[in-house]
Protein backbone atom coordinates (compact mmCIF):
# COMPACT_ATOMS: atom_id res chain seq x y z
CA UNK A 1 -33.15 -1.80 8.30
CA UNK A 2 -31.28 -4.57 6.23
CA UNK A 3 -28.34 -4.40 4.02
CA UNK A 4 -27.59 -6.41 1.47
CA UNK A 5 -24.08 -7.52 -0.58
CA UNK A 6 -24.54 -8.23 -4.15
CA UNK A 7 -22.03 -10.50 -5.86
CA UNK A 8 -19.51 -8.57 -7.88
CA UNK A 9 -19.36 -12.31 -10.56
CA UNK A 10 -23.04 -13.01 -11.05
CA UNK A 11 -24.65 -9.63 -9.16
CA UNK A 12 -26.74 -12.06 -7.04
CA UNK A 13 -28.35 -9.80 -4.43
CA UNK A 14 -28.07 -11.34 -0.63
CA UNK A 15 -28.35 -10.05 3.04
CA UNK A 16 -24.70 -8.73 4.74
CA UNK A 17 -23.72 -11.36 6.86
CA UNK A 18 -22.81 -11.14 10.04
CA UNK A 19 -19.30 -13.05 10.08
CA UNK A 20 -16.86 -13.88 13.36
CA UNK A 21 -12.80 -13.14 13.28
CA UNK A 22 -11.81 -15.32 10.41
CA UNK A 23 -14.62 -16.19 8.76
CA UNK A 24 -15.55 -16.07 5.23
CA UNK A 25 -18.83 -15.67 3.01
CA UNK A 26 -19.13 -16.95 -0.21
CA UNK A 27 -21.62 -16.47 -2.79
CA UNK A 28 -25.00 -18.60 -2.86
CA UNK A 29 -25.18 -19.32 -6.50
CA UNK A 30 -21.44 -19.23 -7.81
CA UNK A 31 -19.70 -19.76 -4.54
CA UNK A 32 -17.56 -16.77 -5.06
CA UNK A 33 -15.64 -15.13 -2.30
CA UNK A 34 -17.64 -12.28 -0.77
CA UNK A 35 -15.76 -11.18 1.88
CA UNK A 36 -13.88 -12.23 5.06
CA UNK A 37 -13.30 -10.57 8.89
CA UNK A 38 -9.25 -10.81 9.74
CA UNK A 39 -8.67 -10.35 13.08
CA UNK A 40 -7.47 -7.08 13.34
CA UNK A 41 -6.48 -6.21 9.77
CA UNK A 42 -7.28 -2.79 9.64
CA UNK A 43 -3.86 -2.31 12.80
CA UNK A 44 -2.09 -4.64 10.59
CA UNK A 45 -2.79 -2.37 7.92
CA UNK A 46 -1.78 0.52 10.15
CA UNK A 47 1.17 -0.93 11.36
CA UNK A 48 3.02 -1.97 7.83
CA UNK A 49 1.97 1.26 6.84
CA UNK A 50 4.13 3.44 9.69
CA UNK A 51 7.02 0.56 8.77
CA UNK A 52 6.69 1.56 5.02
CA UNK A 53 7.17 5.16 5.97
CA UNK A 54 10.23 4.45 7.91
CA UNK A 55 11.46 2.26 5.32
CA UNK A 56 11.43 4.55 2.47
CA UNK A 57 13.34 6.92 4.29
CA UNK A 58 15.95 4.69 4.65
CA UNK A 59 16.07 3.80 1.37
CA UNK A 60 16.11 7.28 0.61
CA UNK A 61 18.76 8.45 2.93
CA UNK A 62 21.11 5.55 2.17
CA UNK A 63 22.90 4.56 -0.81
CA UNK A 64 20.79 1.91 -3.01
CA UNK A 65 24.15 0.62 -5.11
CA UNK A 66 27.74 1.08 -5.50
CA UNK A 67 29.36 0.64 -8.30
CA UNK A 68 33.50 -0.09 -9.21
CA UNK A 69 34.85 0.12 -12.09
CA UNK A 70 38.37 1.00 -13.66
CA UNK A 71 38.98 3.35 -10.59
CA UNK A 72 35.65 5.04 -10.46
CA UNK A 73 33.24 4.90 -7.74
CA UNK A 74 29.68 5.27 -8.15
CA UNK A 75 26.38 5.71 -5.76
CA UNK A 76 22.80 5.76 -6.48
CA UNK A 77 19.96 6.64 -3.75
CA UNK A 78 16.54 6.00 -4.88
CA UNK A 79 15.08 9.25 -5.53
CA UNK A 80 18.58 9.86 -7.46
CA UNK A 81 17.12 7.37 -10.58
CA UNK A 82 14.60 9.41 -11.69
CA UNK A 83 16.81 12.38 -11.72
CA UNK A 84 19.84 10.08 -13.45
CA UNK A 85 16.90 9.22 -16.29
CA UNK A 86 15.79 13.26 -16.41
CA UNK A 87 19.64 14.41 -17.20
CA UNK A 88 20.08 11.73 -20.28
CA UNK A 89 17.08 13.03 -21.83
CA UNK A 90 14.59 10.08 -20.63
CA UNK A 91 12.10 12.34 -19.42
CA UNK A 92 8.88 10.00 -20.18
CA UNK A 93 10.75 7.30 -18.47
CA UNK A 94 11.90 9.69 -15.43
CA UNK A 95 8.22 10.53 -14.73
CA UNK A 96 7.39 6.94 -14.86
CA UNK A 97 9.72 6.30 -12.50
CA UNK A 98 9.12 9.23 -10.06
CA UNK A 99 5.53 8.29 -10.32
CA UNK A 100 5.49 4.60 -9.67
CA UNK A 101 8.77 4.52 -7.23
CA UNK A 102 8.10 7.69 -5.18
CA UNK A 103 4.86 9.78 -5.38
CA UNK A 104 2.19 6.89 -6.35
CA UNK A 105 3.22 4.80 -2.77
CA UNK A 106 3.99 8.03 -0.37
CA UNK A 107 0.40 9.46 -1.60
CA UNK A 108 -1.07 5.92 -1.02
CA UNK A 109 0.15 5.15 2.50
CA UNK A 110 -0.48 9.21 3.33
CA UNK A 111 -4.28 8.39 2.51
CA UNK A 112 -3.98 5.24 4.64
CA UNK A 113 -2.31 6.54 7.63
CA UNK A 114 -5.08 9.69 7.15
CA UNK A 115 -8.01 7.02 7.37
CA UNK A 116 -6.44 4.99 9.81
CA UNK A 117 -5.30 6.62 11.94
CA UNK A 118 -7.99 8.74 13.55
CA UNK A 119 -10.39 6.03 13.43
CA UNK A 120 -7.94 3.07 15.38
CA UNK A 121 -6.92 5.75 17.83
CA UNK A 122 -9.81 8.31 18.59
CA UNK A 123 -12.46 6.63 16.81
CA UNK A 124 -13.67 8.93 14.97
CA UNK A 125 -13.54 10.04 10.96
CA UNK A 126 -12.15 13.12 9.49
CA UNK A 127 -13.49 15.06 6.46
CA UNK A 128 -13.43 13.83 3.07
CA UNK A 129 -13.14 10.17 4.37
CA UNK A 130 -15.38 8.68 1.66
CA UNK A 131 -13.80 9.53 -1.19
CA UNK A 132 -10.73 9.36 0.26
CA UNK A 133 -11.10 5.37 1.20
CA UNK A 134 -12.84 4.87 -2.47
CA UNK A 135 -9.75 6.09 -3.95
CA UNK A 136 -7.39 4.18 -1.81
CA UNK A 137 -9.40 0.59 -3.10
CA UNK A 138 -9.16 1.96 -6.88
CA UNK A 139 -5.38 2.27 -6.69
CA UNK A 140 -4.94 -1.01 -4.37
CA UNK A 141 -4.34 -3.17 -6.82
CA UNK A 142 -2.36 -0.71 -9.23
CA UNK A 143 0.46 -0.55 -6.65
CA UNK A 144 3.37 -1.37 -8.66
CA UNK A 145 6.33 -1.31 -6.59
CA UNK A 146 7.22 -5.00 -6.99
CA UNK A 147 7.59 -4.78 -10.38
CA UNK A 148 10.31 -1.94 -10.57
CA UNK A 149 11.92 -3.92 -7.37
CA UNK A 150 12.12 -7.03 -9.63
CA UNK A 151 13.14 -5.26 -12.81
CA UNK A 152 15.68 -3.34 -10.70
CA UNK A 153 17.24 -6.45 -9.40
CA UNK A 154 17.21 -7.81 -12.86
CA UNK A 155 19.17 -5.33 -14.31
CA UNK A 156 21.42 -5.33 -11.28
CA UNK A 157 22.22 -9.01 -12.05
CA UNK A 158 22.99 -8.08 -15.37
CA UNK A 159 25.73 -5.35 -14.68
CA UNK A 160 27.52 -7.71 -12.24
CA UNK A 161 29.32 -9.16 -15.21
CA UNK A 162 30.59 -5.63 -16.27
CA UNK A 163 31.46 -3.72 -13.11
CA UNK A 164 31.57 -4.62 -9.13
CA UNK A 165 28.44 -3.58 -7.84
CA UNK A 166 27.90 -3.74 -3.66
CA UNK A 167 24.05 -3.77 -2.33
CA UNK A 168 23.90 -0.68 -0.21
CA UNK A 169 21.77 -0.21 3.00
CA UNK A 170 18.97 1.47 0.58
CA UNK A 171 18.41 -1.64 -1.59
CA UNK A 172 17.35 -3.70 1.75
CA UNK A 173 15.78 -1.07 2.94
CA UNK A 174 13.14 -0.92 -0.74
CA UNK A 175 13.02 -4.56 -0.43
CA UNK A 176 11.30 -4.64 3.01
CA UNK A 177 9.68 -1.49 2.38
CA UNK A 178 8.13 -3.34 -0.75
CA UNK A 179 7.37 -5.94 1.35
CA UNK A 180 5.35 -4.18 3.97
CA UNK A 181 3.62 -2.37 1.67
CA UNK A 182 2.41 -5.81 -0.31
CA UNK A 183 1.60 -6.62 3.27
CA UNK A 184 -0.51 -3.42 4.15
CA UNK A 185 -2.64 -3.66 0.71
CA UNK A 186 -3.11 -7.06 1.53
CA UNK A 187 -4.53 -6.77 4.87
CA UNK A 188 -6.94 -3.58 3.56
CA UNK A 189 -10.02 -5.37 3.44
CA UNK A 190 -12.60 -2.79 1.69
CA UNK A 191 -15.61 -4.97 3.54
CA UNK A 192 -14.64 -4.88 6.88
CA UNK A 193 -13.68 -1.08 6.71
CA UNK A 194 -16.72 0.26 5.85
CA UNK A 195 -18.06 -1.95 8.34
CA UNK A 196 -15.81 -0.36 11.17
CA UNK A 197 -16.67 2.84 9.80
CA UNK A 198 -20.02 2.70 10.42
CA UNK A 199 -19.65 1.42 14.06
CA UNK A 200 -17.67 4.29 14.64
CA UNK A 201 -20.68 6.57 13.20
CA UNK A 202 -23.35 4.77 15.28
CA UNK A 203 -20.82 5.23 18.27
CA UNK A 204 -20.95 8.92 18.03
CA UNK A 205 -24.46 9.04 17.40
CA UNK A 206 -25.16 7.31 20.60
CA UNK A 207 -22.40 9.75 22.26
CA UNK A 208 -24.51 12.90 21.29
CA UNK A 209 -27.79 10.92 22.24
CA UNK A 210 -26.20 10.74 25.71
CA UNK A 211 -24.91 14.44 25.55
């Protein structure tokens, strides 16, 4: 039986081919990319993942900013912003916030790590992995973390010239954790799982064939 690619710019339909660690395959009639084999992306993916879970921790357990001024001291962990937004009244901005900064990535590296995990390790594939992985590659490239690290370094920049502000423990902490998220969604090539996935289905079929 055969399988085919078709060309998500000009929906030319061609047979999958069979690449080697670091190859890529590029369209026959617009030469556009295809897909690729990284060695070992799907660890990598793995690995920046667990990172990004210890990571946000941190940034959650430590202190993001202080702030000094006339006296007063000030600190602000991350979860604490969309709570500081909810008590002024900002409460469209405060789900924004919670959504983006804290549920959206924790959900998306939970559904990685629940992929991943079982399949690196014990090769096999739990329930509900389909959908699962097709909703993880919708919300890839929605991940917007690096845009609320950048604003939030903007406006950090900013308040410098009105109070002494100190970079905390939790502000490294996001900026790695941003970082190694980036670095997981980057190495998530949507190709080479399914690929894996169904070696790891013809593995168990063989298993029960020899059972």
């Amino acid at each position: 039986m055969r399988n085919y690619i078709a060309c998500e710019h000009c929906d030319l339909l061609m047979e999958y081919p069979i690449l080697s660690h670091s190859q890529q395959a590029h369209c026959q009639r617009c030469g556009n990319h295809l897909m690729s084999r990284p060695k070992h992306s799907l660890q990598f993916t793995l690995s920046f993942a667990i990172a990004c879970f210890i990571l946000f921790l941190t940034a959650n357990f430590f202190p993001m900013i202080s702030a000094e001024q006339a006296g007063f001291h000030n600190q602000m962990k991350l979860f604490e912003a969309a709570y500081a937004f909810f008590i002024h009244g900002e409460w469209m901005l405060s789900a924004i916030v919670l959504f983006v900064v804290i549920l959206m990535p924790l959900v998306l590296l939970a559904m990685i790590a629940y992929l991943l995990l079982p399949m690196i390790f014990f090769r096999t594939i739990l329930p509900y992995t389909n959908p699962v992985a097709r909703l993880v590659f919708s919300l890839q490239k929605w991940s917007m973390v690096d845009v609320y690290l950048v604003a939030m370094l903007a406006s950090v920049t900013k308040l410098t010239s009105m109070v002494t502000i100190e970079l905390g423990i939790g502000i490294w902490a996001y900026i790695a954790f941003s970082l190694c998220l980036s670095a997981a969604l980057a190495n998530l090539d949507k190709q080479r799982f399914w690929r894996y996935m169904d070696k790891i289905k013809c593995h168990q079929i063989l298993k029960q064939q020899q059972l």
